[in-house]
N, C-alpha and C. Protein backbone atom coordinates (compact mmCIF):
# COMPACT_ATOMS: atom_id res chain seq x y z
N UNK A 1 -8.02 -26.82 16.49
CA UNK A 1 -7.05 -26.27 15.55
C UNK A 1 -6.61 -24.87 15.94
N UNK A 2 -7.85 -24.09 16.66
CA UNK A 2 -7.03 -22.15 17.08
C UNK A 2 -6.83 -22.25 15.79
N UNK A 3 -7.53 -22.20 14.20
CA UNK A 3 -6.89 -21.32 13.49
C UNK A 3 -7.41 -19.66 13.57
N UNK A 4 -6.60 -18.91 12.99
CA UNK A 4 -6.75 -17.64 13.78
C UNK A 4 -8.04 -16.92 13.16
N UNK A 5 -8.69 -15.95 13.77
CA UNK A 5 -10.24 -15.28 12.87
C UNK A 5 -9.92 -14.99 11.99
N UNK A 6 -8.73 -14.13 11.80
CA UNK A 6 -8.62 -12.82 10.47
C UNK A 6 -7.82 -13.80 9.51
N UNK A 7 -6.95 -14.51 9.65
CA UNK A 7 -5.74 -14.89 8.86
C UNK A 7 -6.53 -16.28 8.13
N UNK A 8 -7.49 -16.96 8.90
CA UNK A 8 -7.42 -18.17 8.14
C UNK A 8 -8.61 -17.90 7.03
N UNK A 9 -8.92 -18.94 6.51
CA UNK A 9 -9.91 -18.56 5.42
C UNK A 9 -10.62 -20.03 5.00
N UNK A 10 -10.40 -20.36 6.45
CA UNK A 10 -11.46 -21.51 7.29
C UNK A 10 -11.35 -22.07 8.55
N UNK A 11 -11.79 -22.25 8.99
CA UNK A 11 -11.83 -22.80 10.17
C UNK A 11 -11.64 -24.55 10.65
N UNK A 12 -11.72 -25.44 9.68
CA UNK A 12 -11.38 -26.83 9.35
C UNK A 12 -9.60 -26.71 9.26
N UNK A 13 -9.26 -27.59 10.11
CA UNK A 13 -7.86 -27.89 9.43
C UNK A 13 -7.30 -29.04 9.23
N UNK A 14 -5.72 -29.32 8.66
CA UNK A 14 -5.64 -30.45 8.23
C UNK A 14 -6.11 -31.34 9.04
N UNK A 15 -6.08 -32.74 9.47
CA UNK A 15 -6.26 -33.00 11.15
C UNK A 15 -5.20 -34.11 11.17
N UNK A 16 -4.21 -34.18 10.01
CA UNK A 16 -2.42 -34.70 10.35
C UNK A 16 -1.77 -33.74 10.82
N UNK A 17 -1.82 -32.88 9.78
CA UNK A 17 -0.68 -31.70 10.17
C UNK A 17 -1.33 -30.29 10.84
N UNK A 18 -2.12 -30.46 11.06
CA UNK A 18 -2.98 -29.36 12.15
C UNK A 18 -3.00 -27.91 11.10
N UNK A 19 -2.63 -27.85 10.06
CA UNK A 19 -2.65 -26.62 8.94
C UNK A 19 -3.71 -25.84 8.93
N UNK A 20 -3.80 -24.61 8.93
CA UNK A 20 -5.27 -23.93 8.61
C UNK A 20 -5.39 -23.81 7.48
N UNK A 21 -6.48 -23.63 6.69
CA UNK A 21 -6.50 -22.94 5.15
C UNK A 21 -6.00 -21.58 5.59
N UNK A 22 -5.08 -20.87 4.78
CA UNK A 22 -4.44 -19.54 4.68
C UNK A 22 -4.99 -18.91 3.86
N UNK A 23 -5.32 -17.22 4.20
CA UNK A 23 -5.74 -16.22 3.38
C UNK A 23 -4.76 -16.47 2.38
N UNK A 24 -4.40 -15.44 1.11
CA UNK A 24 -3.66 -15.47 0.13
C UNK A 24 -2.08 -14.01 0.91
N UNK A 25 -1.29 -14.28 1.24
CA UNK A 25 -0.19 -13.79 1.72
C UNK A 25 0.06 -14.35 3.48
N UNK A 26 -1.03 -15.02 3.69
CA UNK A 26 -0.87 -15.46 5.04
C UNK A 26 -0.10 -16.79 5.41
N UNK A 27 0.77 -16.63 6.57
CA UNK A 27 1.39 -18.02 6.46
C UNK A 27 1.56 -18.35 8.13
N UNK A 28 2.03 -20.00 8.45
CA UNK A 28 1.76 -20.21 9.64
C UNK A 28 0.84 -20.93 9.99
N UNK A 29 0.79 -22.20 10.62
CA UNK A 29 0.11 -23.11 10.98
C UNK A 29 -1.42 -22.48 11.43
N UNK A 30 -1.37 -21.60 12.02
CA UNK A 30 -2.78 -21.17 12.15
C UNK A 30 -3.04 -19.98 11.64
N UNK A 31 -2.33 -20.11 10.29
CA UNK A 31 -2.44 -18.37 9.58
C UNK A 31 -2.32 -17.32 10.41
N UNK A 32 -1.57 -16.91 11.40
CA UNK A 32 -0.96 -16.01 12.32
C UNK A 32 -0.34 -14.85 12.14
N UNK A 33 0.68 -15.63 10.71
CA UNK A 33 1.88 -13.82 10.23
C UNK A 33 1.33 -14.08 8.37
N UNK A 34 2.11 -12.64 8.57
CA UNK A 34 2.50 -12.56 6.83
C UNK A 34 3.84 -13.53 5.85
N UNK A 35 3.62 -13.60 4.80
CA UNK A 35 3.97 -14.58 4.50
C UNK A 35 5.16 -13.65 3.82
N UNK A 36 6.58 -14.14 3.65
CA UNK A 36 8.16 -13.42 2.90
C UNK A 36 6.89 -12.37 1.95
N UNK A 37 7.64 -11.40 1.70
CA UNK A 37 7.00 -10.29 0.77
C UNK A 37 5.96 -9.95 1.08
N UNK A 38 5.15 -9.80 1.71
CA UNK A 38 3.82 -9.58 2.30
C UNK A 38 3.83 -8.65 3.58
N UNK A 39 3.38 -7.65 3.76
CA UNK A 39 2.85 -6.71 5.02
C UNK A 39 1.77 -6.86 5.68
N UNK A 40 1.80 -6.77 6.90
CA UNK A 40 -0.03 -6.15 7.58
C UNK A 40 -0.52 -5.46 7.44
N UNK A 41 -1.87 -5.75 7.20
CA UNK A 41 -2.82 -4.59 6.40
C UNK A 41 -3.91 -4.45 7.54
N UNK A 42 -5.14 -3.74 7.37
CA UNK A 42 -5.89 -3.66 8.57
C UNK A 42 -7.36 -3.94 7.92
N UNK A 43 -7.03 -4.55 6.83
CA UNK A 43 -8.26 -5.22 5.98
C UNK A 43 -8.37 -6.21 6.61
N UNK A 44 -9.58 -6.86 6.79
CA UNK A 44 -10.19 -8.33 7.44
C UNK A 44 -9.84 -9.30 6.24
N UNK A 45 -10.30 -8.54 4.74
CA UNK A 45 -10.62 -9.57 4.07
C UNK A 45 -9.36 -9.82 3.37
N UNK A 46 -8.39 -8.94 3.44
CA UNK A 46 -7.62 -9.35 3.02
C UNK A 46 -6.29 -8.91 4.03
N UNK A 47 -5.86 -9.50 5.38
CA UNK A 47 -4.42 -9.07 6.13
C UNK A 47 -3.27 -8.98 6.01
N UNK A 48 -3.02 -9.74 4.68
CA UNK A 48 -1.47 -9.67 4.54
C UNK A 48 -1.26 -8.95 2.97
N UNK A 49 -0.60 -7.96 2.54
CA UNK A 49 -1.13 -7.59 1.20
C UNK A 49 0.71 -7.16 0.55
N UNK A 50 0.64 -7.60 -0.53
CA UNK A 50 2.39 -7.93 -1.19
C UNK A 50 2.62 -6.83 -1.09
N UNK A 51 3.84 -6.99 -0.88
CA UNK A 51 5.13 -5.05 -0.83
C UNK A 51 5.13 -4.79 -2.21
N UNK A 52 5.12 -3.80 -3.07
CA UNK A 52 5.45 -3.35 -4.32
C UNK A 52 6.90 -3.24 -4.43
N UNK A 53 7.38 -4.09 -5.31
CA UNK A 53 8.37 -4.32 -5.22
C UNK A 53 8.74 -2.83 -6.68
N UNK A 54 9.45 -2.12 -5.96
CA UNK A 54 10.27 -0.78 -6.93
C UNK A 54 11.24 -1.21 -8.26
N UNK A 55 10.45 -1.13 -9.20
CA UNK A 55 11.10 -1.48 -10.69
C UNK A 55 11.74 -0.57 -10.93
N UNK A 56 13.30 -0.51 -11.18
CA UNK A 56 13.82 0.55 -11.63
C UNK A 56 13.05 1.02 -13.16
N UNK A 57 12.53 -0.20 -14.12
CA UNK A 57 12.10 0.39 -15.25
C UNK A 57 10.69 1.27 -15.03
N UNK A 58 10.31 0.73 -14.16
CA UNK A 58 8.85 1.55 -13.93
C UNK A 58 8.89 2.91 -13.44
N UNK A 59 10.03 3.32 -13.26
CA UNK A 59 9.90 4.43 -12.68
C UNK A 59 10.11 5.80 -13.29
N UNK A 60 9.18 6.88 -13.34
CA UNK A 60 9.16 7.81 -14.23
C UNK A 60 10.39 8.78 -14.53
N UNK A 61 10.36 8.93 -15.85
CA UNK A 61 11.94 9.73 -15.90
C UNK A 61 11.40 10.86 -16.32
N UNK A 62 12.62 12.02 -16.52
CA UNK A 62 11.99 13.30 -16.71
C UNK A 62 11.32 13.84 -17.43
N UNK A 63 11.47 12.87 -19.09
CA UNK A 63 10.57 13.61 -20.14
C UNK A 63 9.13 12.66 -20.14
N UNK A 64 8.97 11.86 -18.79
CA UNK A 64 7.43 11.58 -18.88
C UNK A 64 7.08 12.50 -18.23
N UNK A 65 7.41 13.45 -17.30
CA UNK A 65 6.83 13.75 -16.10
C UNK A 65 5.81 14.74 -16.47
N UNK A 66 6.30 15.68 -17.30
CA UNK A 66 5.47 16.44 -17.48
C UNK A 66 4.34 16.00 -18.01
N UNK A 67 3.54 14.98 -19.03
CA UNK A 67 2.44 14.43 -19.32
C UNK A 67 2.01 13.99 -18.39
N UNK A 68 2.87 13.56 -17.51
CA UNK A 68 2.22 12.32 -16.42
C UNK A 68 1.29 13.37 -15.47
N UNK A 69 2.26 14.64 -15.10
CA UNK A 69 1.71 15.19 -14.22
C UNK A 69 0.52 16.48 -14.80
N UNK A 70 0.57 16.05 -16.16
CA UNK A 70 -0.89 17.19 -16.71
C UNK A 70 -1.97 17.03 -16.35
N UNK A 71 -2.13 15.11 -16.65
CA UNK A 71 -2.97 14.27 -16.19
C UNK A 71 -4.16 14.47 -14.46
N UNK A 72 -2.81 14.40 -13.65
CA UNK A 72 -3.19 14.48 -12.26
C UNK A 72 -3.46 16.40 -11.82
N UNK A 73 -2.56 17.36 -12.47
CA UNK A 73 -2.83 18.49 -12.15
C UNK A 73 -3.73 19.37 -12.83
N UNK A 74 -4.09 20.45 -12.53
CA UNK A 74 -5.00 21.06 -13.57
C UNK A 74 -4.49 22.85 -12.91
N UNK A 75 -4.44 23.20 -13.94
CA UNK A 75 -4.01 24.65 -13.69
C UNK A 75 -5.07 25.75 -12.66
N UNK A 76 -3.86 26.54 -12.13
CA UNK A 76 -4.93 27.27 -10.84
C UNK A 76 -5.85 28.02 -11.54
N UNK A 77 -6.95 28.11 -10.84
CA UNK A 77 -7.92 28.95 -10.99
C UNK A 77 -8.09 30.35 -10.48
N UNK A 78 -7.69 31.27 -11.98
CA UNK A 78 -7.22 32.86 -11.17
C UNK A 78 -5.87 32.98 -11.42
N UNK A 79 -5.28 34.38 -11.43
CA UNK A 79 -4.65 34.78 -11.54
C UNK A 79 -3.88 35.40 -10.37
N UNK A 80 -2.61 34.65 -9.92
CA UNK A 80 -2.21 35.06 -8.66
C UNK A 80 -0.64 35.28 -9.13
N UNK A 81 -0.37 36.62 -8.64
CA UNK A 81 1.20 36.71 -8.58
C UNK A 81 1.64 37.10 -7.30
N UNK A 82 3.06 36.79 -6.81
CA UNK A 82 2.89 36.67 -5.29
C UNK A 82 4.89 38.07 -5.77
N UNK A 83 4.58 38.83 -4.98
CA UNK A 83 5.54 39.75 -4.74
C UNK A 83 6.60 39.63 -3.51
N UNK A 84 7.72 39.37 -3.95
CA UNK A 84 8.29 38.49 -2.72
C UNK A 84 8.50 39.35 -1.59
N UNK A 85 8.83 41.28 -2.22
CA UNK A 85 9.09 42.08 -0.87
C UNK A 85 7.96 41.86 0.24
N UNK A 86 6.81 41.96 -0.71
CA UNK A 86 5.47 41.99 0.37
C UNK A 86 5.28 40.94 0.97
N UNK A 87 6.00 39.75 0.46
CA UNK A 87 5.27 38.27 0.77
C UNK A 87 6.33 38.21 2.34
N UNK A 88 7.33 38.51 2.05
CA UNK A 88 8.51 38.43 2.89
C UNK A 88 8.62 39.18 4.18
N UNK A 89 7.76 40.66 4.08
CA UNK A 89 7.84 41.42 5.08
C UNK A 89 6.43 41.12 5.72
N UNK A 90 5.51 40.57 5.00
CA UNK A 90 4.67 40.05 5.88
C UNK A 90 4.74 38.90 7.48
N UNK A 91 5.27 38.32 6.32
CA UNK A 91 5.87 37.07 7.45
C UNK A 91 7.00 37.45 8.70
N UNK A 92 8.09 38.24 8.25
CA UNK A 92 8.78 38.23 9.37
C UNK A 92 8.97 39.92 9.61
């Protein structure tokens, strides 16, 4: 059968139609490529893994952002003010 190491998810195949069992996004008689909507991944256990398909509704608008991003950020630690003459003549 050559079904392939990484892609199949057995090694038995049909023995009419020579088919491998396919990982879940894998496609191809000997589980070889990714299957429509699906990418290569460099996971063994899993090689072919679905594209995220971009929801326009899912996507954050401006008056979430700020909660969204309280969540993930956390305010600096210290008190830093940056003076642009000094910041400016430093650099160049």
């Amino acid at each position: 059968c050559d079904c392939h190491p990484v892609g199949a998810a057995g090694k038995t195949c049909n023995q009419t139609t020579g088919q491998c069992p396919c990982k879940d996004g894998v496609t191809g008689l000997t589980c070889n490529r990714c299957a429509k909507g699906y990418q290569q991944s460099r996971s063994p256990v899993a090689p072919c893994i679905k594209i995220p398909a971009i929801n326009p509704t899912s996507l954050v608008t401006s008056t979430e952002a700020p909660a969204d991003c309280d969540s993930y950020c956390k305010p600096a630690k210290g008190n830093y003010k940056i003076n642009m003459k000094k910041y400016c003549k430093k650099d160049y």
